[in-house]
Protein backbone atom coordinates (compact mmCIF):
# COMPACT_ATOMS: atom_id res chain seq x y z
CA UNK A 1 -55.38 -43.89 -46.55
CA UNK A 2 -57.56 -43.10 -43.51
CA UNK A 3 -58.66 -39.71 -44.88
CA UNK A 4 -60.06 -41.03 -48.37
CA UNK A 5 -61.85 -44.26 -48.89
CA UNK A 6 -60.66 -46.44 -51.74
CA UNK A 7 -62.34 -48.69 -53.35
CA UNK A 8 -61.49 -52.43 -53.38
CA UNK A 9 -59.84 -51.70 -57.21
CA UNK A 10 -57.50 -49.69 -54.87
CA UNK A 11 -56.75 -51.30 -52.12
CA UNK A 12 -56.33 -54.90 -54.31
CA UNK A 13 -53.32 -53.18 -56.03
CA UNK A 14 -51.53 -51.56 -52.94
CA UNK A 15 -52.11 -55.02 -51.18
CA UNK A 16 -50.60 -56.98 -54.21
CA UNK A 17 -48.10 -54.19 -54.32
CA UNK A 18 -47.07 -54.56 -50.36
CA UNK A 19 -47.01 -58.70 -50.66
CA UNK A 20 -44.70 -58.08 -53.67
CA UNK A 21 -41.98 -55.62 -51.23
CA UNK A 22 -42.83 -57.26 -48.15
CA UNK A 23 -41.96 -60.69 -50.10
CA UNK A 24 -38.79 -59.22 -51.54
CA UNK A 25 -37.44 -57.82 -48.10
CA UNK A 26 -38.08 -60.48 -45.79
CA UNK A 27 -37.14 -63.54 -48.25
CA UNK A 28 -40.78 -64.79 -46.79
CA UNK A 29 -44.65 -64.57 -47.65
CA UNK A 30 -45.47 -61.61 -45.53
CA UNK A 31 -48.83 -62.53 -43.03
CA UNK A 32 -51.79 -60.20 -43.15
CA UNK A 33 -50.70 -58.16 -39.88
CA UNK A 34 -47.38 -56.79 -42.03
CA UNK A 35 -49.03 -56.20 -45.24
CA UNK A 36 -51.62 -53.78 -42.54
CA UNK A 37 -49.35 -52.04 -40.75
CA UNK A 38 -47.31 -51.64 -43.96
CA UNK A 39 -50.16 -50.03 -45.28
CA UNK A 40 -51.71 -48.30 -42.69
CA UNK A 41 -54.53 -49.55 -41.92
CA UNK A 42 -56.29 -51.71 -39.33
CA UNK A 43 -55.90 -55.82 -39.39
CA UNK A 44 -59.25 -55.71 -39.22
CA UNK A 45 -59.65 -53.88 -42.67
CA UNK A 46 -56.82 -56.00 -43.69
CA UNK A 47 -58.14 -59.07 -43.18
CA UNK A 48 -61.44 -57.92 -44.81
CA UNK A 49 -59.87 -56.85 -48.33
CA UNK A 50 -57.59 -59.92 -48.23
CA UNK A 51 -60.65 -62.11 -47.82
CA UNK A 52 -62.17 -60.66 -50.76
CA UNK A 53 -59.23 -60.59 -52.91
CA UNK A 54 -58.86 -64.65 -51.67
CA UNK A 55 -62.78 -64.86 -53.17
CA UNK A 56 -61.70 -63.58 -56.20
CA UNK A 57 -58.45 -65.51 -56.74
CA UNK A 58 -56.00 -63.18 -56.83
CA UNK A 59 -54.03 -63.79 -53.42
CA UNK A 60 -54.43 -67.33 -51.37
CA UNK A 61 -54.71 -67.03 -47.23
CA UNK A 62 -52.47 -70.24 -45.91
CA UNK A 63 -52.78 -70.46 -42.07
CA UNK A 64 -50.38 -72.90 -40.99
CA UNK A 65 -47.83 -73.28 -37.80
CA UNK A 66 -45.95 -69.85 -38.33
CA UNK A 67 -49.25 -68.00 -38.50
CA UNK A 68 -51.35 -66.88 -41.77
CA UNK A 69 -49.44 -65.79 -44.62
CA UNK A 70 -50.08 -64.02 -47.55
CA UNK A 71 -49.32 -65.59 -51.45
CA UNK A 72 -50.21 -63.96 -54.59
CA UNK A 73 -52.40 -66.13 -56.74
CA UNK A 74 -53.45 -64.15 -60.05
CA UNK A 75 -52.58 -60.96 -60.30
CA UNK A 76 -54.03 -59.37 -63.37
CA UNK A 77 -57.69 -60.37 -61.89
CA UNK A 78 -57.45 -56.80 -60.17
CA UNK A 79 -58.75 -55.50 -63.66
CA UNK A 80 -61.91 -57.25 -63.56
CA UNK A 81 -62.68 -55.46 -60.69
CA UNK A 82 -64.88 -52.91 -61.21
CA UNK A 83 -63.93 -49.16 -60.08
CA UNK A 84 -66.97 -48.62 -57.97
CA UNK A 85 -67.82 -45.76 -55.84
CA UNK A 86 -66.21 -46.39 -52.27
CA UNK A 87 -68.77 -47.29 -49.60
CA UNK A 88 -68.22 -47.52 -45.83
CA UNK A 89 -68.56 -51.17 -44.91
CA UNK A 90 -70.35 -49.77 -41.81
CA UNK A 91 -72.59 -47.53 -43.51
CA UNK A 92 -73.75 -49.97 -45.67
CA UNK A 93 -74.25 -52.30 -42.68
CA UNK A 94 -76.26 -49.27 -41.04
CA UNK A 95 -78.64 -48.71 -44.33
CA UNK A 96 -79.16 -52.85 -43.79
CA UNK A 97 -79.91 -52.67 -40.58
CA UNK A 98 -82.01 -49.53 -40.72
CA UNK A 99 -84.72 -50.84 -43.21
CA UNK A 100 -84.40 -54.17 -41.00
CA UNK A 101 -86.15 -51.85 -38.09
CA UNK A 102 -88.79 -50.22 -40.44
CA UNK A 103 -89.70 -53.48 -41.54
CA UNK A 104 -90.16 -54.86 -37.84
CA UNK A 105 -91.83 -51.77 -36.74
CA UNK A 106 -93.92 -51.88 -39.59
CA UNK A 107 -94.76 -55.50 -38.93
CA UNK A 108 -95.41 -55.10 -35.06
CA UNK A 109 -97.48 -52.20 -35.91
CA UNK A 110 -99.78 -54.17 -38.07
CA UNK A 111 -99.99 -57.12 -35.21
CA UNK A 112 -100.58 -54.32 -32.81
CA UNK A 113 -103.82 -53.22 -34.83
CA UNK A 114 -104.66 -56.76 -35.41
CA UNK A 115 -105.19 -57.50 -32.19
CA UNK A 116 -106.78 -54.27 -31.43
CA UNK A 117 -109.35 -54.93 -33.86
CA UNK A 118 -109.74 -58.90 -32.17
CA UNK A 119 -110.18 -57.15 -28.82
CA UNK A 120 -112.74 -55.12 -29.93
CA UNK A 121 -114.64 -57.49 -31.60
CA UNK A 122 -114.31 -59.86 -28.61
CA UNK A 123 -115.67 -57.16 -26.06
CA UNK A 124 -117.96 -56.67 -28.91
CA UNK A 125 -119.51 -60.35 -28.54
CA UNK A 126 -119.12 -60.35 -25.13
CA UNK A 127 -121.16 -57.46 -24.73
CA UNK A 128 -124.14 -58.26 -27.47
CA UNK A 129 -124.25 -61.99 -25.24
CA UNK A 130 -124.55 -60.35 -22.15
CA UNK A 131 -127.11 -57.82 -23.79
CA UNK A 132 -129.11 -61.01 -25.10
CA UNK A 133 -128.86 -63.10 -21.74
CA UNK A 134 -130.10 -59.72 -19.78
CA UNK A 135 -133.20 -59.70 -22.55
CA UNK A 136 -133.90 -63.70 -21.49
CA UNK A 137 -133.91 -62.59 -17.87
């Protein structure tokens, strides 16, 4: 699974699918470490696609005494997922962030020449009153 990114159409059916076995084998709901390793992939992905299969309604997250397990909700809400291109929860992250910094730089740019143009015109004044006190004089 590390070498081609799924989308979440994916990865919602081999999580419901590992529950299901995990569920059978142990006699218990299986907690979102097993259904990882199971799978191959990090809790931290894990946890991430189980959230948003909890949003959606087709497992429910109980954390309780014995740690966070895993129940299946709804299952057939998998097909109203949409089979979307696969994006990189990072790189999307990066494209965010990345327009983030244009629009800062573009906005500290713009109070840069602001104030450039305010200096100016303040040496500007001070000059033309020292000019007209010089001409009293």
């Amino acid at each position: 699974m590390a070498n081609k990114r799924k989308s979440l159409y994916d990865n919602a059916h081999l999580v419901v699918a590992a529950i299901r076995l995990l569920e059978t084998r142990d006699n218990a709901p299986p907690s979102i470490d097993a259904v990882s390793r199971m799978l191959s992939i990090s809790i931290e992905q894990g946890n991430l696609i189980c959230k948003k299969l909890k949003d959606r309604g087709i497992v429910d997250v109980v954390t309780g005494a014995f740690g966070t397990k895993l129940y299946l909700q709804n299952h057939l809400l998998i097909e109203e997922i949409k089979k979307e291109e696969p994006e990189s929860s990072i790189e999307s992250e990066v494209k965010k962030f990345q327009e983030a910094q244009k629009m800062s730089t573009k906005k500290i740019k713009e109070i840069q020449a602001e104030k450039t143009k305010d200096k100016k015109n303040l040496f500007a004044e001070i000059e033309r009153q020292f000019k007209q006190g010089l001409s009293k004089k």
